[in-house]
Protein backbone atom coordinates (compact mmCIF):
# COMPACT_ATOMS: atom_id res chain seq x y z
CA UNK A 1 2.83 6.62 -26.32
CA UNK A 2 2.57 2.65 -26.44
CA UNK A 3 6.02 2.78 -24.95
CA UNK A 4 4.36 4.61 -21.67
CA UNK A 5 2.08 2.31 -21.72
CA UNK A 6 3.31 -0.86 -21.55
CA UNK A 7 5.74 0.03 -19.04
CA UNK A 8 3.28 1.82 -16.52
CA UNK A 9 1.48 -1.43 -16.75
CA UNK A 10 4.34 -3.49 -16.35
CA UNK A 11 5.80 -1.34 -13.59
CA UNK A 12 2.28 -1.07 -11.46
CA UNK A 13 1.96 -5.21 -11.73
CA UNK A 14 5.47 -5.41 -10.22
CA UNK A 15 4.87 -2.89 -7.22
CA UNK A 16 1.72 -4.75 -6.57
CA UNK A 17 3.18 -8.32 -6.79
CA UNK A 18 6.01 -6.74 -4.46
CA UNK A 19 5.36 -7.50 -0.41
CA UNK A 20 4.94 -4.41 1.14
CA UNK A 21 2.40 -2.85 4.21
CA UNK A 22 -0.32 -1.83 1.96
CA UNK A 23 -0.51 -5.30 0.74
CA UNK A 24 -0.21 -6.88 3.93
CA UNK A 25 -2.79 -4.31 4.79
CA UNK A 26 -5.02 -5.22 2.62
CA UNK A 27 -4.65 -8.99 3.13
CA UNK A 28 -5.56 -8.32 6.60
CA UNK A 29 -8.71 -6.04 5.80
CA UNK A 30 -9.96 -8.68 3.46
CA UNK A 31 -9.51 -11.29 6.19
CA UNK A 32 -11.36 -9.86 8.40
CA UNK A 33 -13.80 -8.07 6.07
CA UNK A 34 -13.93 -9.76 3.30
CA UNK A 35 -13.52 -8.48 -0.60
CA UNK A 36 -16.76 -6.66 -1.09
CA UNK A 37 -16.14 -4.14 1.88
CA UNK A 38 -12.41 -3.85 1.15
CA UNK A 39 -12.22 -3.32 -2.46
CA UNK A 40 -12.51 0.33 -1.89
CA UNK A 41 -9.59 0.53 -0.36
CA UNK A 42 -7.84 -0.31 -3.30
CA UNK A 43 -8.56 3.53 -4.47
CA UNK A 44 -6.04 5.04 -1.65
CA UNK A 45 -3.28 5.19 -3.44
CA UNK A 46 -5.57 8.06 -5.95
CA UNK A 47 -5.72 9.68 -2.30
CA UNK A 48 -2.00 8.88 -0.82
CA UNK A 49 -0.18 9.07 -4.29
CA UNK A 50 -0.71 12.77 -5.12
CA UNK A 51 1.47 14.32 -2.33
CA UNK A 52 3.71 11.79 -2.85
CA UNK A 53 4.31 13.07 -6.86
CA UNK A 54 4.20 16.61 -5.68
CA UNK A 55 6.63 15.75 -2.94
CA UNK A 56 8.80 14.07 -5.10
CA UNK A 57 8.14 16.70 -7.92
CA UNK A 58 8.75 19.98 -6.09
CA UNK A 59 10.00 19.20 -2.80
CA UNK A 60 11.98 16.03 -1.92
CA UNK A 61 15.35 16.97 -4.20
CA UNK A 62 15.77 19.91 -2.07
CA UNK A 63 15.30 18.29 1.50
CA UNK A 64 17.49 16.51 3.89
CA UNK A 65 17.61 12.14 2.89
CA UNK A 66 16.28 12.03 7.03
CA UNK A 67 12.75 12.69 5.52
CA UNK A 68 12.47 9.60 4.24
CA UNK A 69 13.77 8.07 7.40
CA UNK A 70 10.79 9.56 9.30
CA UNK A 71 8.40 8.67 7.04
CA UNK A 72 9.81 4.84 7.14
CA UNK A 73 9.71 5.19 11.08
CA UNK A 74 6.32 6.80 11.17
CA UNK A 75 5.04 4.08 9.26
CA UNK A 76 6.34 1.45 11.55
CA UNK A 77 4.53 2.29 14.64
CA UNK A 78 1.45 2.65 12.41
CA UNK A 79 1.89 -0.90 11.01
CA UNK A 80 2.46 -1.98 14.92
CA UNK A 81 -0.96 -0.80 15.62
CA UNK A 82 -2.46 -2.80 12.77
CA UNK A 83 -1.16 -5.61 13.70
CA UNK A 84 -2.39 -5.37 17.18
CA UNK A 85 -5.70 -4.46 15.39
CA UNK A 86 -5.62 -7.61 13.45
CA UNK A 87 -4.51 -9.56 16.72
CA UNK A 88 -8.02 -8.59 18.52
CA UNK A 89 -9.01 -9.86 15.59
CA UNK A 90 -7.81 -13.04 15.96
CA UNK A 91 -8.07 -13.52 19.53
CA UNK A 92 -11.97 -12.85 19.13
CA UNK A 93 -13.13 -14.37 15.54
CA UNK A 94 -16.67 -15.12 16.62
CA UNK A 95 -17.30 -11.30 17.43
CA UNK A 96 -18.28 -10.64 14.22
CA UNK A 97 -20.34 -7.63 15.46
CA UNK A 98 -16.55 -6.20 16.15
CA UNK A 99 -15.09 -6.35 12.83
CA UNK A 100 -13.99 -3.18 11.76
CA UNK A 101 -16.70 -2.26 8.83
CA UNK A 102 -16.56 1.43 8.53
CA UNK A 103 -15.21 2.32 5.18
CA UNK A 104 -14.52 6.30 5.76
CA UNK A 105 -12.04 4.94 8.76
CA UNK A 106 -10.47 1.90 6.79
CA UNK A 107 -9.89 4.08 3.80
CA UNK A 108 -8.26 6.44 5.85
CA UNK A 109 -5.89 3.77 7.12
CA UNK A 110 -5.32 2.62 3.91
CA UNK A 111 -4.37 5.96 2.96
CA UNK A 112 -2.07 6.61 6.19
CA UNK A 113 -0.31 3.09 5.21
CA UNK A 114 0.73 4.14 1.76
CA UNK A 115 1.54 8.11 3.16
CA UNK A 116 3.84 6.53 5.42
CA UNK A 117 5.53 3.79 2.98
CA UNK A 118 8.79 4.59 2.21
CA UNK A 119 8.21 2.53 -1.42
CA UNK A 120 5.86 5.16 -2.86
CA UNK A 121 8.56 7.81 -2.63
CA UNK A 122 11.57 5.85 -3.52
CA UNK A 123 9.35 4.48 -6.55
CA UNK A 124 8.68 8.48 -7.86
CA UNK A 125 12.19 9.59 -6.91
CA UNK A 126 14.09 7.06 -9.11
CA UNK A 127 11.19 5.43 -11.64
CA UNK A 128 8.15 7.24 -12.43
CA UNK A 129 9.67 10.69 -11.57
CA UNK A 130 11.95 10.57 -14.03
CA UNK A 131 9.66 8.78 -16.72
CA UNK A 132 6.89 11.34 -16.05
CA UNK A 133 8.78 14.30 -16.44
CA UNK A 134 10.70 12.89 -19.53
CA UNK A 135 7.04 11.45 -20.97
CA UNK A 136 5.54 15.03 -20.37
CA UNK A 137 7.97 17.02 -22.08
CA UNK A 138 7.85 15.37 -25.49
CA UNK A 139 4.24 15.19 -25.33
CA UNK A 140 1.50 15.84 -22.38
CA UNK A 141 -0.66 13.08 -23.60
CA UNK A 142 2.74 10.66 -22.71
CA UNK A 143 2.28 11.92 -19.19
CA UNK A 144 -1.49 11.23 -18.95
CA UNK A 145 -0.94 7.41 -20.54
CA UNK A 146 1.75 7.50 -18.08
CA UNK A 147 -0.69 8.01 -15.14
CA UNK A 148 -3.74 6.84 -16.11
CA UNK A 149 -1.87 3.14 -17.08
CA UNK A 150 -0.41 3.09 -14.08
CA UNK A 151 -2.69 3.78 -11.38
CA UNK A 152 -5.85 2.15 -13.60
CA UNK A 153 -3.68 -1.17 -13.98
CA UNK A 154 -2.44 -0.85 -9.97
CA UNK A 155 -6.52 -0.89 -9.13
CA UNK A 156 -7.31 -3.90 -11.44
CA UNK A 157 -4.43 -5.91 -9.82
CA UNK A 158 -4.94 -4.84 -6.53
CA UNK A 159 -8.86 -5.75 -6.91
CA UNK A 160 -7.86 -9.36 -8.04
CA UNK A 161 -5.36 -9.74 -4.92
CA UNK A 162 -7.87 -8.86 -2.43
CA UNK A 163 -10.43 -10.81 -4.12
CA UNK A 164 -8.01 -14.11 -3.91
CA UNK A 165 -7.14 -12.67 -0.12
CA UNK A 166 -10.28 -13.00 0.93
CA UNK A 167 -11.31 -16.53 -0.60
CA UNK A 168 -8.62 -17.78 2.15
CA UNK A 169 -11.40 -17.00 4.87
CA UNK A 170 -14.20 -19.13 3.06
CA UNK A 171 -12.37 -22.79 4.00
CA UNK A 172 -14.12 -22.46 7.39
CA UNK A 173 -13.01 -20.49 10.86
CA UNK A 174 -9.59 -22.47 11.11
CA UNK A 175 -8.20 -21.82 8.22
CA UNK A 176 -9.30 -18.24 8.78
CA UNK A 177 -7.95 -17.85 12.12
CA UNK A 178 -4.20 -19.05 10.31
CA UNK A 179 -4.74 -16.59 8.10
CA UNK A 180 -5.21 -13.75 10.20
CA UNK A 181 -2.29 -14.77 12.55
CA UNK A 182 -0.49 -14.92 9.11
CA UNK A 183 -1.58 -11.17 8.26
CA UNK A 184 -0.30 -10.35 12.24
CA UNK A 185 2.78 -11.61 11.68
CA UNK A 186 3.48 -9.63 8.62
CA UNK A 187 2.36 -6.71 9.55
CA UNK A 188 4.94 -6.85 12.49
CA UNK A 189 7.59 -8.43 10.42
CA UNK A 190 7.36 -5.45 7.78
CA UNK A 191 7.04 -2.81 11.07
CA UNK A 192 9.77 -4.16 12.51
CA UNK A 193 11.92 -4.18 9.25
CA UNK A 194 10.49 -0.21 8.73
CA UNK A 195 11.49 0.94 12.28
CA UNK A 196 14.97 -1.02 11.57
CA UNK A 197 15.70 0.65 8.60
CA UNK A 198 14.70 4.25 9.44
CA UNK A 199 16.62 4.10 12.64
CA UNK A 200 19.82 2.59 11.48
CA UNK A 201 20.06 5.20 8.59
CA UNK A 202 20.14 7.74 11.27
CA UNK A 203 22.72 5.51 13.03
């Protein structure tokens, strides 16, 4: 059981250190919202996560590779939008009355970012997958440590990132404003990079 664990701890840490769009998402949410309104969002991947593992699970050994090629391209015009998103943003700071606030429609963003990030799947395919089905069928309470270290440790992290993300918009509206052209830039780098890979692997 410690076994499980340690390495769900270890293993969440490094897929939340790990550049990816829902960190660059939520970099940009905190930004522009700032940590109290977008440490909710840290919950999606509860939400996002479960057809993932039952995708994974049940489904994805039996489908075509392409699958995860949509997916990867899907999620590349979503992080384009985003980033235009964020761009408004920083084309209009002092429009504070603008700021995108609601937290049913951000979590549902979040949620769409990690549904259509390729990482979640690959992760289950080759790591978890594996470990959760080999944890499970020596003992069901390795499969629960399994889970419940993983996804409670991937919250705590991701609370403390968005917490440090958003102390980058108290140095005063300049240093915001580089921030948020920061987050733009990401978000286009890493939609640019999904669209790339999805459509060469068709290529």
């Amino acid at each position: 059981m410690i076994y499980y664990l340690v390495f769900s701890i270890s293993y969440s840490f490094a897929c939340v250190v790990q550049p990816g769009p829902f960190q660059v998402f939520l970099f940009s949410q905190s930004l522009t919202n700032g940590w109290r309104k977008t440490i909710p969002l840290v919950f999606a991947p509860l939400i996002s996560d479960l057809p993932v593992i039952l995708i994974v699970l049940v489904i994805l050994t039996k489908v075509p590779h392409a699958v995860l090629q949509i997916l990867q391209c899907c999620g590349g015009v979503f992080l384009l939008y985003l980033a235009y998103k964020a761009y408004k943003t920083w084309r209009t700071p002092d429009q504070s009355d603008k700021k995108d606030v609601s937290q049913p429609r951000n979590l549902f963003k979040a949620v769409i970012v990690n549904l259509l990030n390729p990482n979640p799947y690959l992760g289950w395919s080759l790591v978890m997958g594996p470990q959760l089905l080999k944890g499970w069928s020596e003992s069901p309470v390795n499969g629960i440590v399994l889970l419940t270290g993983f996804y409670g440790s991937m919250i705590i992290y991701s609370a403390i990132m968005v917490i440090f993300f958003a102390a980058a918009g108290n140095f005063g509206p300049r240093v915001n404003r580089i921030s948020t052209a920061i987050s733009v830039v990401a978000l286009v780098v890493f939609a640019v990079y999904q669209l790339w890979e999805g459509i060469t692997a068709f290529l």
